[in-house]
N, C-alpha and C. Protein backbone atom coordinates (compact mmCIF):
# COMPACT_ATOMS: atom_id res chain seq x y z
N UNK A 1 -4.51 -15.60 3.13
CA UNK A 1 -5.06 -14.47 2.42
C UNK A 1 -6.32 -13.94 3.11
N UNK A 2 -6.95 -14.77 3.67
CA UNK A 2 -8.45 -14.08 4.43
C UNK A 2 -7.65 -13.11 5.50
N UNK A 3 -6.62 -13.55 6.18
CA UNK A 3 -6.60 -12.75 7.50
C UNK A 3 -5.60 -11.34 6.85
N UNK A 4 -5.05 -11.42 5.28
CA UNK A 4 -4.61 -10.13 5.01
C UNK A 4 -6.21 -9.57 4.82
N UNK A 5 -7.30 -10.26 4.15
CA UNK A 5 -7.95 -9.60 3.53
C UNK A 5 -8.95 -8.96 4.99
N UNK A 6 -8.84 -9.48 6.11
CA UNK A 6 -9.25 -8.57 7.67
C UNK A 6 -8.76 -7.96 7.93
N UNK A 7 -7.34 -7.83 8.20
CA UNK A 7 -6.40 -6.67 7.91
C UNK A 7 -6.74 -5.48 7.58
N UNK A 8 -6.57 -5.62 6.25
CA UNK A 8 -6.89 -3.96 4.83
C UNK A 8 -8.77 -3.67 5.11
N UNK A 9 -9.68 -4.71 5.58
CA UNK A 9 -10.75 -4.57 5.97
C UNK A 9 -11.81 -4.76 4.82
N UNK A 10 -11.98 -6.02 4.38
CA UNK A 10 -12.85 -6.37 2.84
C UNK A 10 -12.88 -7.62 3.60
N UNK A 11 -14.24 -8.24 3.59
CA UNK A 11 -14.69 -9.67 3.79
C UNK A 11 -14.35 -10.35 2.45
N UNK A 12 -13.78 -11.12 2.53
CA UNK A 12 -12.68 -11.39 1.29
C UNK A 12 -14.08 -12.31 0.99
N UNK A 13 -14.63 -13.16 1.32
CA UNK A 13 -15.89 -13.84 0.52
C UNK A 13 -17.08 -12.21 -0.13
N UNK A 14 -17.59 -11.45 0.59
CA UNK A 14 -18.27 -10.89 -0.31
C UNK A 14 -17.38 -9.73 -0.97
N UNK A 15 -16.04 -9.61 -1.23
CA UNK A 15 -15.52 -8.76 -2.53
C UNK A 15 -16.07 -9.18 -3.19
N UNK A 16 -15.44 -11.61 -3.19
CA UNK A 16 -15.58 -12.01 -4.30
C UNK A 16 -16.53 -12.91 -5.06
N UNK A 17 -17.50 -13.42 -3.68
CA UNK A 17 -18.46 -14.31 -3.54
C UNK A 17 -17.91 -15.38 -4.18
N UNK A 18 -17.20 -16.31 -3.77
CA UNK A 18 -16.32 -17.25 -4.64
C UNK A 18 -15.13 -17.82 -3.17
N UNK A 19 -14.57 -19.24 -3.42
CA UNK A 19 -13.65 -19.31 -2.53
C UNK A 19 -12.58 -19.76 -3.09
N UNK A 20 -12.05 -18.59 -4.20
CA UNK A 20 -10.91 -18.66 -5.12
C UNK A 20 -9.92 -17.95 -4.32
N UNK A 21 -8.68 -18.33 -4.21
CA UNK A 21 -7.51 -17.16 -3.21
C UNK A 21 -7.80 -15.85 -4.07
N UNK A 22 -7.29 -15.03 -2.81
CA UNK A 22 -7.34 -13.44 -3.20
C UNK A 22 -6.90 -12.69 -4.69
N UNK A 23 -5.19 -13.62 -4.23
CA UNK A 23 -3.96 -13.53 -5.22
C UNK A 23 -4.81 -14.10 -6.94
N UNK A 24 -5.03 -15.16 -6.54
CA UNK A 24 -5.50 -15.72 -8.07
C UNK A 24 -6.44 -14.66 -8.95
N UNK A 25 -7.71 -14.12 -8.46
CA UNK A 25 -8.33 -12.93 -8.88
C UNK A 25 -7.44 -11.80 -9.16
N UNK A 26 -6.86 -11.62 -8.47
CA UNK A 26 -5.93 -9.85 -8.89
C UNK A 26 -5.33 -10.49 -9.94
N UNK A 27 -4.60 -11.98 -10.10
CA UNK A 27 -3.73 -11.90 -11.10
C UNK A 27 -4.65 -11.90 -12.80
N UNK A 28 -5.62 -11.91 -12.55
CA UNK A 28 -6.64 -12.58 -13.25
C UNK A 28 -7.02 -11.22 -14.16
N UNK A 29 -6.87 -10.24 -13.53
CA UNK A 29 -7.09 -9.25 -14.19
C UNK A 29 -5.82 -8.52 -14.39
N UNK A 30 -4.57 -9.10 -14.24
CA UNK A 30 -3.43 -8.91 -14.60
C UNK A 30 -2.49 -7.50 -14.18
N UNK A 31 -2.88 -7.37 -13.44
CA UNK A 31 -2.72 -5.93 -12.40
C UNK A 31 -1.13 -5.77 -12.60
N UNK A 32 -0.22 -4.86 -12.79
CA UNK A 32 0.72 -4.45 -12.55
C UNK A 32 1.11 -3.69 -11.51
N UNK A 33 1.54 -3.34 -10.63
CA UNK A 33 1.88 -2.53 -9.69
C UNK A 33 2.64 -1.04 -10.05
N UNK A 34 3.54 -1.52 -10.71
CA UNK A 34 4.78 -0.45 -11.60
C UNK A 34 3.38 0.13 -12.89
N UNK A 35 2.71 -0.52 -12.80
CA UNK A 35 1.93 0.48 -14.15
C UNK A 35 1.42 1.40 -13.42
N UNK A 36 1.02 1.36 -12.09
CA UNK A 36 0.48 2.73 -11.26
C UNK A 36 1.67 3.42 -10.31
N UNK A 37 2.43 3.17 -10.04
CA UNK A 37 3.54 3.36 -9.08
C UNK A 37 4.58 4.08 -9.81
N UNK A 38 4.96 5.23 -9.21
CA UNK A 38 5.84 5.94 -9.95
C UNK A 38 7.41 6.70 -9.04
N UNK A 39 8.61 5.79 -9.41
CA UNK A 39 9.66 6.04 -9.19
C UNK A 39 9.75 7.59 -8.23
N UNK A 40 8.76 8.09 -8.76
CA UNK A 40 8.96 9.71 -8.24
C UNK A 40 8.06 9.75 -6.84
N UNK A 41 6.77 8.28 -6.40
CA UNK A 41 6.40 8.21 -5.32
C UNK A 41 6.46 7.44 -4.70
N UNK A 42 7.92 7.35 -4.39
CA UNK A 42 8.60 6.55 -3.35
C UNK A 42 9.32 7.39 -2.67
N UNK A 43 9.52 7.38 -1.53
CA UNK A 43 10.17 8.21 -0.75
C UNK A 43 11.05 7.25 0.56
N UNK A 44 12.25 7.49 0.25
CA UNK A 44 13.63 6.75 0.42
C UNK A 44 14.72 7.57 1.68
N UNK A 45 14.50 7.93 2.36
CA UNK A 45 14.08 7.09 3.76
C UNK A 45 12.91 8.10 3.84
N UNK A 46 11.81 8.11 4.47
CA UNK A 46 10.61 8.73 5.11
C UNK A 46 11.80 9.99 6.39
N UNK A 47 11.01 10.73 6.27
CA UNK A 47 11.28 11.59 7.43
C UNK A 47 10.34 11.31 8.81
N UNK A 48 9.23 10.33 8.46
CA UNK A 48 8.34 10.85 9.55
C UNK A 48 8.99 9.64 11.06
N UNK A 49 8.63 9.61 12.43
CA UNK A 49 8.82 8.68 13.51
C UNK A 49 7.20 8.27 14.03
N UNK A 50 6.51 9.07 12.77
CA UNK A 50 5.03 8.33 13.84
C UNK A 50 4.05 8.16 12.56
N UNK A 51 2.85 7.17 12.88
CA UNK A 51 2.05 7.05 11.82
C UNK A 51 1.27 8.11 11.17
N UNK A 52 0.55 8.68 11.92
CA UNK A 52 0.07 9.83 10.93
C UNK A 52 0.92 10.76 10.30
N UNK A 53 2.34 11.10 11.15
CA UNK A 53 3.34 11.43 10.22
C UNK A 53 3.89 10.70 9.43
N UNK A 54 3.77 10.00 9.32
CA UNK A 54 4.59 9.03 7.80
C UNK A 54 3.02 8.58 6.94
N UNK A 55 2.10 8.56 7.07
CA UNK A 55 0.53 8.91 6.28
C UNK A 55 1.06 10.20 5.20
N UNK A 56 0.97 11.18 6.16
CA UNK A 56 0.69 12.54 5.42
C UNK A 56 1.68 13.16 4.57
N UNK A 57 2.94 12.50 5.43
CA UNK A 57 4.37 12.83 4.27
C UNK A 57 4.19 12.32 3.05
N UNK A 58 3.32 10.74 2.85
CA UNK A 58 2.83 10.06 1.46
C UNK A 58 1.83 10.63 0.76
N UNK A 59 1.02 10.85 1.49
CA UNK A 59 -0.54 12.24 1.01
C UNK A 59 0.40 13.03 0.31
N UNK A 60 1.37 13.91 0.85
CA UNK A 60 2.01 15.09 0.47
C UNK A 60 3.05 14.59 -0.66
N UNK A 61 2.85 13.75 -0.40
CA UNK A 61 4.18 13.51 -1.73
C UNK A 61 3.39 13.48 -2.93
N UNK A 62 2.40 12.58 -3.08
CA UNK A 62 1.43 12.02 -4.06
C UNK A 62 0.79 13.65 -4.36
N UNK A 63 0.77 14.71 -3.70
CA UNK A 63 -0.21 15.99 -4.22
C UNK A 63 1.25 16.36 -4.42
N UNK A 64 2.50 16.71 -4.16
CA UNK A 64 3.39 17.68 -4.76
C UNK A 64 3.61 17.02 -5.90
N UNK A 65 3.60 15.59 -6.32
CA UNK A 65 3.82 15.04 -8.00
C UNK A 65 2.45 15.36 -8.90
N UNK A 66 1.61 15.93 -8.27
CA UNK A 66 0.46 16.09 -9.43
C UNK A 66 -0.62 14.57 -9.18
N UNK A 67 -0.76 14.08 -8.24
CA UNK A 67 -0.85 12.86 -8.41
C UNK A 67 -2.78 12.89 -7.75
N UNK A 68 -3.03 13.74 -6.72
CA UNK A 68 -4.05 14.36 -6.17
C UNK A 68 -4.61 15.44 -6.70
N UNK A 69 -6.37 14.92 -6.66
CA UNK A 69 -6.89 16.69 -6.88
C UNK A 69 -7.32 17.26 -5.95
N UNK A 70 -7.03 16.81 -4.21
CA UNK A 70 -7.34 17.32 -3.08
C UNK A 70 -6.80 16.04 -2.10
N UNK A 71 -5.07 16.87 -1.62
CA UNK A 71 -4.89 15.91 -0.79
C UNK A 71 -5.86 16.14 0.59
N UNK A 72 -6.26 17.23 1.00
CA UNK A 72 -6.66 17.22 2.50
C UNK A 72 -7.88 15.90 2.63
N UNK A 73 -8.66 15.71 1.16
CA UNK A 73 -9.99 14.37 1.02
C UNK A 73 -8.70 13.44 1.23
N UNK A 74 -7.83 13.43 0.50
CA UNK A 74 -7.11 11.72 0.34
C UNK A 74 -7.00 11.40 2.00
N UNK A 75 -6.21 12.23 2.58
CA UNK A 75 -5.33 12.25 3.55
C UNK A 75 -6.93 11.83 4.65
N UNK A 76 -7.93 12.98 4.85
CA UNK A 76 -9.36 12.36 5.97
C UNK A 76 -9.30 10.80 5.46
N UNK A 77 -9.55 10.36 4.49
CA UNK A 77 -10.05 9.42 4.03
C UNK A 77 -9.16 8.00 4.61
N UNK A 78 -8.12 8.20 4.30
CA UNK A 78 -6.98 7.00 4.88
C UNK A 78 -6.40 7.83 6.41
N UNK A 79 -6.79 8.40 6.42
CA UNK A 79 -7.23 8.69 8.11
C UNK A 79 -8.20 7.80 9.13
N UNK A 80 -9.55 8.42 8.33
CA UNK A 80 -10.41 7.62 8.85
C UNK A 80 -10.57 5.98 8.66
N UNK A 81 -9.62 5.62 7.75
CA UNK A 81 -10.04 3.99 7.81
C UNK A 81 -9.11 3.94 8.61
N UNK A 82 -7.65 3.98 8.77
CA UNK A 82 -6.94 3.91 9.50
C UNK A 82 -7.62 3.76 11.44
N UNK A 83 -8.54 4.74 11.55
CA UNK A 83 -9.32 4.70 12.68
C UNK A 83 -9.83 3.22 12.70
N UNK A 84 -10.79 3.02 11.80
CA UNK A 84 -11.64 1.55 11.97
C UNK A 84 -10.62 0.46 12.79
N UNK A 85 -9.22 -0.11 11.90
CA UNK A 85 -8.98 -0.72 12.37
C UNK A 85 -7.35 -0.56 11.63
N UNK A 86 -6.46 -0.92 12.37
CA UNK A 86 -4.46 -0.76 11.52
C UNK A 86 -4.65 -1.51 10.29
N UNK A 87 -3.99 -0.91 9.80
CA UNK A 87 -3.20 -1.35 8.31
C UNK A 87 -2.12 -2.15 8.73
N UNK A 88 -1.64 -1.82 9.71
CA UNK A 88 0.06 -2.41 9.77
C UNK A 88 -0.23 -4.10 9.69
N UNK A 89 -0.38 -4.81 8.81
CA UNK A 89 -0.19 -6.22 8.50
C UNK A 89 0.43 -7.13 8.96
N UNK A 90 1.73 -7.25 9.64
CA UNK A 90 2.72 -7.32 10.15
C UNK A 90 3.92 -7.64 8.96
N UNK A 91 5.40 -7.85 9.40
CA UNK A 91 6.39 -8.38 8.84
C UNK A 91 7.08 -6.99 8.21
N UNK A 92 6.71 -5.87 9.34
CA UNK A 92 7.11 -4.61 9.00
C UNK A 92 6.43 -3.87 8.03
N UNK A 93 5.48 -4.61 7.39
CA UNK A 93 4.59 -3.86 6.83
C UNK A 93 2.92 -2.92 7.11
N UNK A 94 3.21 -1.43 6.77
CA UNK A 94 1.84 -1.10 6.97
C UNK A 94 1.22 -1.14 5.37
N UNK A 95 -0.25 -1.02 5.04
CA UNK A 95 -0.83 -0.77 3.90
C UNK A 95 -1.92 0.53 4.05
N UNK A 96 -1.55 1.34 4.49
CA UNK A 96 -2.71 2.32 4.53
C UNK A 96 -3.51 3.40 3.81
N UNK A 97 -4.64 2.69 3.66
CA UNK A 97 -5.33 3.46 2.36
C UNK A 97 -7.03 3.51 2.71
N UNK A 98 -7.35 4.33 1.32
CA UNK A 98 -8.64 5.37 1.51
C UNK A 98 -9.57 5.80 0.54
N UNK A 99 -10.56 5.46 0.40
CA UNK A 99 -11.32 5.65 -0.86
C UNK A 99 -11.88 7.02 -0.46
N UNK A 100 -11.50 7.93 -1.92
CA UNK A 100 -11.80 9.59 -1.74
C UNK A 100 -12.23 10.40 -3.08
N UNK A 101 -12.98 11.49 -2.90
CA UNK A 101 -12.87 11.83 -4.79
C UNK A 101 -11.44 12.95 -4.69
N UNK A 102 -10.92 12.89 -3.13
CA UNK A 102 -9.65 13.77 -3.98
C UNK A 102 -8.44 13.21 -5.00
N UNK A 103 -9.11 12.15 -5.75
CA UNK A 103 -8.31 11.46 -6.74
C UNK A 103 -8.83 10.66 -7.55
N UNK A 104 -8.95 10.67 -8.78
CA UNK A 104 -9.21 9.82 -9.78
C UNK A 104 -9.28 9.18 -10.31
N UNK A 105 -8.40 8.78 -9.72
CA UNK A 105 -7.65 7.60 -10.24
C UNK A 105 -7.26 6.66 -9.22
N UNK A 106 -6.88 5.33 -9.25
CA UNK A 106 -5.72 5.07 -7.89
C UNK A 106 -4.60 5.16 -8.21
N UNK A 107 -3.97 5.32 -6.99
CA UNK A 107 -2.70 6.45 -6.69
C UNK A 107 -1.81 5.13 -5.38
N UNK A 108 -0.72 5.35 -5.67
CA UNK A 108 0.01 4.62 -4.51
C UNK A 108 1.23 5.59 -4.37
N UNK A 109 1.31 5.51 -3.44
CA UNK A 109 3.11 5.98 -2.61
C UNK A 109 4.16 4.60 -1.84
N UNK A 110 4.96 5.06 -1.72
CA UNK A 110 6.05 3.85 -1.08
C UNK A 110 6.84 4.79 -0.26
N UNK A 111 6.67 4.22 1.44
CA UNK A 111 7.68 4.85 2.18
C UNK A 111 8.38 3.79 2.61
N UNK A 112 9.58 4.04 2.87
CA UNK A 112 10.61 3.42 4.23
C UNK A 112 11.08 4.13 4.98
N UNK A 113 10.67 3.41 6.20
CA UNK A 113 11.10 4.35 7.58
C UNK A 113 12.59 4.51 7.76
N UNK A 114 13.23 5.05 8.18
CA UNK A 114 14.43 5.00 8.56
C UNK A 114 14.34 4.44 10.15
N UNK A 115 13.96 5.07 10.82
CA UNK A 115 13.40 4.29 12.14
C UNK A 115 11.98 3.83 12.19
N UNK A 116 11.76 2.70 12.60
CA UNK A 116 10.47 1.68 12.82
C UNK A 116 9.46 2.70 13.26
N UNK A 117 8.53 2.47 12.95
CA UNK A 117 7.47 3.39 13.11
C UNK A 117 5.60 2.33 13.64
N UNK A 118 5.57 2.69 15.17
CA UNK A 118 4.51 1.79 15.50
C UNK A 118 3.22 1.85 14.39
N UNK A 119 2.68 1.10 13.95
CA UNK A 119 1.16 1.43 13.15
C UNK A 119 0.35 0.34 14.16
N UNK A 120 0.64 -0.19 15.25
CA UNK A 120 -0.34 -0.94 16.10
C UNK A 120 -0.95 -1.94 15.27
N UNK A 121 0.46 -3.12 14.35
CA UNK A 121 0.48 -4.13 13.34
C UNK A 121 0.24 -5.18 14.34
N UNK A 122 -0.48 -5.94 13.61
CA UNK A 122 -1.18 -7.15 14.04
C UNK A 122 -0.59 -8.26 14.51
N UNK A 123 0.97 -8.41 14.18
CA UNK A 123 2.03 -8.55 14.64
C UNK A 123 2.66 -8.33 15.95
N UNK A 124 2.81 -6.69 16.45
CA UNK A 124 2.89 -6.00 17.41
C UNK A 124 4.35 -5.62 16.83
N UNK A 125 4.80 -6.00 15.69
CA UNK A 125 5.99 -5.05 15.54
C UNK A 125 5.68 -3.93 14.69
N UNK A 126 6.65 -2.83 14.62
CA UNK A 126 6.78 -1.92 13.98
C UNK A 126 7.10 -2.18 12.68
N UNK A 127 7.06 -1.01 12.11
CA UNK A 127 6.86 -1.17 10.21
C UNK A 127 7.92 -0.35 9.92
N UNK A 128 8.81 -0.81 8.56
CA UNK A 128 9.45 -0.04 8.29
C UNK A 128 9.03 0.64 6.63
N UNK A 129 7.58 -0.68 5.93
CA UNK A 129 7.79 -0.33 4.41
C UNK A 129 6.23 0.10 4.45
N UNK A 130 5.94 1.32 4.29
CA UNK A 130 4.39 1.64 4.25
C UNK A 130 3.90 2.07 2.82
N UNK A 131 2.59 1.15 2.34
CA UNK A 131 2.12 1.67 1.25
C UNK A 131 1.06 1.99 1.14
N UNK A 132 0.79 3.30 0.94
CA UNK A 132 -0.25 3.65 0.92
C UNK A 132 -0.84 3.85 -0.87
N UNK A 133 -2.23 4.10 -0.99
CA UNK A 133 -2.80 3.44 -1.39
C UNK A 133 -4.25 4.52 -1.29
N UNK A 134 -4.52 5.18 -2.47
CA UNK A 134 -6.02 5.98 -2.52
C UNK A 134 -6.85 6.06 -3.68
N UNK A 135 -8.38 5.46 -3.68
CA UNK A 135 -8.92 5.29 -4.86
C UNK A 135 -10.17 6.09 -4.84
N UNK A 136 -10.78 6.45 -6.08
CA UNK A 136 -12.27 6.91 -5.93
C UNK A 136 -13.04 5.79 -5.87
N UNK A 137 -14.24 6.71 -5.01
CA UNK A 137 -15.09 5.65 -4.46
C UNK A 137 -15.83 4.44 -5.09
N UNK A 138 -15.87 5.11 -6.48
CA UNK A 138 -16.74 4.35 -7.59
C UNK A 138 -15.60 3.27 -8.18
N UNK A 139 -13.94 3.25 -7.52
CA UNK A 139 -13.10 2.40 -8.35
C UNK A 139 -13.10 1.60 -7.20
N UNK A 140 -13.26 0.45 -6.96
CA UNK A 140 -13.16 -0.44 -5.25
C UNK A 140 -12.55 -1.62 -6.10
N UNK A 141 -12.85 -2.47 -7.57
CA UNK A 141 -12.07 -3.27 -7.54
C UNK A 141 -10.95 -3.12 -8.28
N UNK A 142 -10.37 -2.10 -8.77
CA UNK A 142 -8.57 -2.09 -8.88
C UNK A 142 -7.76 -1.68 -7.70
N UNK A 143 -8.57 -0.45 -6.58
CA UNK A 143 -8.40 -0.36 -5.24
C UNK A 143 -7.79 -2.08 -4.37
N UNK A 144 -8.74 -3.16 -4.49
CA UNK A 144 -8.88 -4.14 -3.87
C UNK A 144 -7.87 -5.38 -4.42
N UNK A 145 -7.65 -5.10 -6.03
CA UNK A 145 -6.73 -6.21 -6.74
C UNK A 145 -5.15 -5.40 -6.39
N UNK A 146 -5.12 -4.31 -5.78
CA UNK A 146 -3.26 -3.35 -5.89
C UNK A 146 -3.60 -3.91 -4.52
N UNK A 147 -4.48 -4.18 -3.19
CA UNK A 147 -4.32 -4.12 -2.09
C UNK A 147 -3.54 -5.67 -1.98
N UNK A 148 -4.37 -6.83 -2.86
CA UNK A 148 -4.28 -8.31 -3.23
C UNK A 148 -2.61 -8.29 -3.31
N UNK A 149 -2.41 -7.63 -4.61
CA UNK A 149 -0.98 -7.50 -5.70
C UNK A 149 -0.13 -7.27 -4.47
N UNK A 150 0.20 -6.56 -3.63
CA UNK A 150 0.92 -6.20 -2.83
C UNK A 150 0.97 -7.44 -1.79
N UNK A 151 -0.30 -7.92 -1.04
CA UNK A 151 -0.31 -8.75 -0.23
C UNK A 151 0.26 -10.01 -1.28
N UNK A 152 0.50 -10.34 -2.14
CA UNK A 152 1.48 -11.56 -2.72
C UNK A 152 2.49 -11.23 -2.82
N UNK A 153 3.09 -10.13 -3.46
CA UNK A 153 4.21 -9.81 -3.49
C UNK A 153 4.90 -10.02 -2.09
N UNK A 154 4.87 -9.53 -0.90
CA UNK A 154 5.18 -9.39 0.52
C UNK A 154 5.13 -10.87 0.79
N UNK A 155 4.64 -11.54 0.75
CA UNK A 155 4.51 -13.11 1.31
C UNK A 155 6.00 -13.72 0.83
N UNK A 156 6.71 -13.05 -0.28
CA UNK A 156 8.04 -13.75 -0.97
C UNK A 156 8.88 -13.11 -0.01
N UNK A 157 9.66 -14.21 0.86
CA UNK A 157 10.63 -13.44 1.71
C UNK A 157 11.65 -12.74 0.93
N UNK A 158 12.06 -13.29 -0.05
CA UNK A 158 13.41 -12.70 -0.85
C UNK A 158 13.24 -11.07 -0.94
N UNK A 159 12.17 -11.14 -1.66
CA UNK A 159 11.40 -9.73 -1.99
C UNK A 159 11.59 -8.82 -0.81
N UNK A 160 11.10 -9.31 0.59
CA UNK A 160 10.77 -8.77 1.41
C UNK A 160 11.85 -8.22 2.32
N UNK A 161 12.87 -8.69 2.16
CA UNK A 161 14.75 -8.66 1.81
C UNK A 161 14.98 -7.77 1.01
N UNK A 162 14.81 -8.35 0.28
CA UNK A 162 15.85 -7.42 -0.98
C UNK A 162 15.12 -5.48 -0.99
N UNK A 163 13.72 -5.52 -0.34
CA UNK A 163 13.37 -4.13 -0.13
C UNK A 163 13.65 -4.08 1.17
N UNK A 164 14.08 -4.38 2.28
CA UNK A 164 14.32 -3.54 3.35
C UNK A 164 15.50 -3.57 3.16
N UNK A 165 16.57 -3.90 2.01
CA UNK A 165 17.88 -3.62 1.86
C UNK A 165 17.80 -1.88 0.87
N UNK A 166 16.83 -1.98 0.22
CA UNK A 166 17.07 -0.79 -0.56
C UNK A 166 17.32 0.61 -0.42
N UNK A 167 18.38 0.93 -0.61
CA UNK A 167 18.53 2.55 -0.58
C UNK A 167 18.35 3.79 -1.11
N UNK A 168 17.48 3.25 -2.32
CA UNK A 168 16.72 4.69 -3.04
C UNK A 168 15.68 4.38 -3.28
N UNK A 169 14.65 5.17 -3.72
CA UNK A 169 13.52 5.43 -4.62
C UNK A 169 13.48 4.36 -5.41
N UNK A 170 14.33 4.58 -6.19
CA UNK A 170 14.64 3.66 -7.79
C UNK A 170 14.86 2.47 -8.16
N UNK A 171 15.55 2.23 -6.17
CA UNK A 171 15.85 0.60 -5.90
C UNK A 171 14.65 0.47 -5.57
N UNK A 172 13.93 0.83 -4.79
CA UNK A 172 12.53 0.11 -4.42
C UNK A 172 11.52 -0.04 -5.63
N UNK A 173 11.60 0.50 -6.44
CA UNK A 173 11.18 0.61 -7.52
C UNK A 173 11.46 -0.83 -9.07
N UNK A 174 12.66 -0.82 -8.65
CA UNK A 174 13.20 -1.99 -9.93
C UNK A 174 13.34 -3.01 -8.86
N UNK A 175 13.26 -3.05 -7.83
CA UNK A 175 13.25 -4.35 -7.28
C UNK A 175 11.47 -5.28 -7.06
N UNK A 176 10.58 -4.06 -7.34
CA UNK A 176 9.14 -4.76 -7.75
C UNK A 176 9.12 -5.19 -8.71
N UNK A 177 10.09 -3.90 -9.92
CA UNK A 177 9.61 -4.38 -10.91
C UNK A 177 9.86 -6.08 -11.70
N UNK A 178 11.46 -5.82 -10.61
CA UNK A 178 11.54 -7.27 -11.54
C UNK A 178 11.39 -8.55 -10.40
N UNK A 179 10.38 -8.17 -9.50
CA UNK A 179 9.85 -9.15 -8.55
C UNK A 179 8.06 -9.47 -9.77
N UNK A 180 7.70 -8.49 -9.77
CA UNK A 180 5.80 -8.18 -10.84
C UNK A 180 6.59 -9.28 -12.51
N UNK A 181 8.13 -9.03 -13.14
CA UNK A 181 8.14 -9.84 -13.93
C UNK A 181 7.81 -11.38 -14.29
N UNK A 182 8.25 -11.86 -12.74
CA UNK A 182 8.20 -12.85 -12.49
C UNK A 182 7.19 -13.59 -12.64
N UNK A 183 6.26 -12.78 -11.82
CA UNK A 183 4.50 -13.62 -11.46
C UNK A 183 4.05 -13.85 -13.00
């Protein structure tokens, strides 16, 4: 969990000042994933072949559902962290996200590539399941427990299966959900 939590870019000791796992805290405040995630922002296969195109297709999805009050802030924002250092985690996964006031709330999207898409993952392979991920600035720890929630979920190979098998929206969708029942 420290080297996801270098990854997404949070010194996992001062989030939590504590040397409790990541996972145990997010669950602690009982985070759902499907309570913020919405069937309608998943996007089943991605159109994009490159990272900032498969970024902005998720920006754009999340502002055509109502989901943004200024994608061009969301989109700089998980831009520019994206600069600092990759999201791409490895095991085909990117996580790329951005603290912005073009949103209010936090907000997630779900892409799958249809073709692998480099994010320069820590791994060195390509990604096929990208989640992005945008909070206001003043929200950093439900931002940091959905970044956690995700990094446990992904560690379950089954899971991690059973979504690069999925072929819609709806499958990627009920296959968290009844992965989040579990925990």
């Amino acid at each position: 969990m420290r080297v996801f939590a270098h990854a997404v870019g949070v010194r996992y000791d001062d989030v939590f000042n504590q040397t409790e796992p990541l996972t145990d805290r997010a669950e602690q405040f009982d985070m759902r994933l499907i309570e913020i995630l919405k069937p309608q922002d998943i996007k089943v296969p991605l159109q994009a072949t490159q990272k900032i195109e498969a970024i902005t297709e998720l920006v754009n999805l999340l502002a055509a559902n109502g989901q943004l009050t200024d994608a061009k802030k969301v989109l700089d924002a998980v831009l520019d962290r994206e600069a600092t250092r990759t999201t791409g985690i490895g095991n085909g996964l990117a996580i790329p996200h951005g603290k912005s006031t073009g949103t209010s709330n936090l907000v997630m999207a779900i892409g799958k590539a249809e073709t692998p898409i480099d994010f320069q993952a820590i791994d060195g392979r390509p990604v096929t399941l990208i989640w992005l991920l945008s909070s206001p600035p003043d929200k950093t720890g439900p931002h940091i427990h959905a970044l956690a929630r995700i990094s446990r979920l992904m560690t379950i190979d089954k899971f991690r299966q059973q979504l690069s098998s999925a072929a819609s929206a709806q499958e990627v969708f009920d296959i968290i959900a009844q992965q989040e029942s579990t925990l």
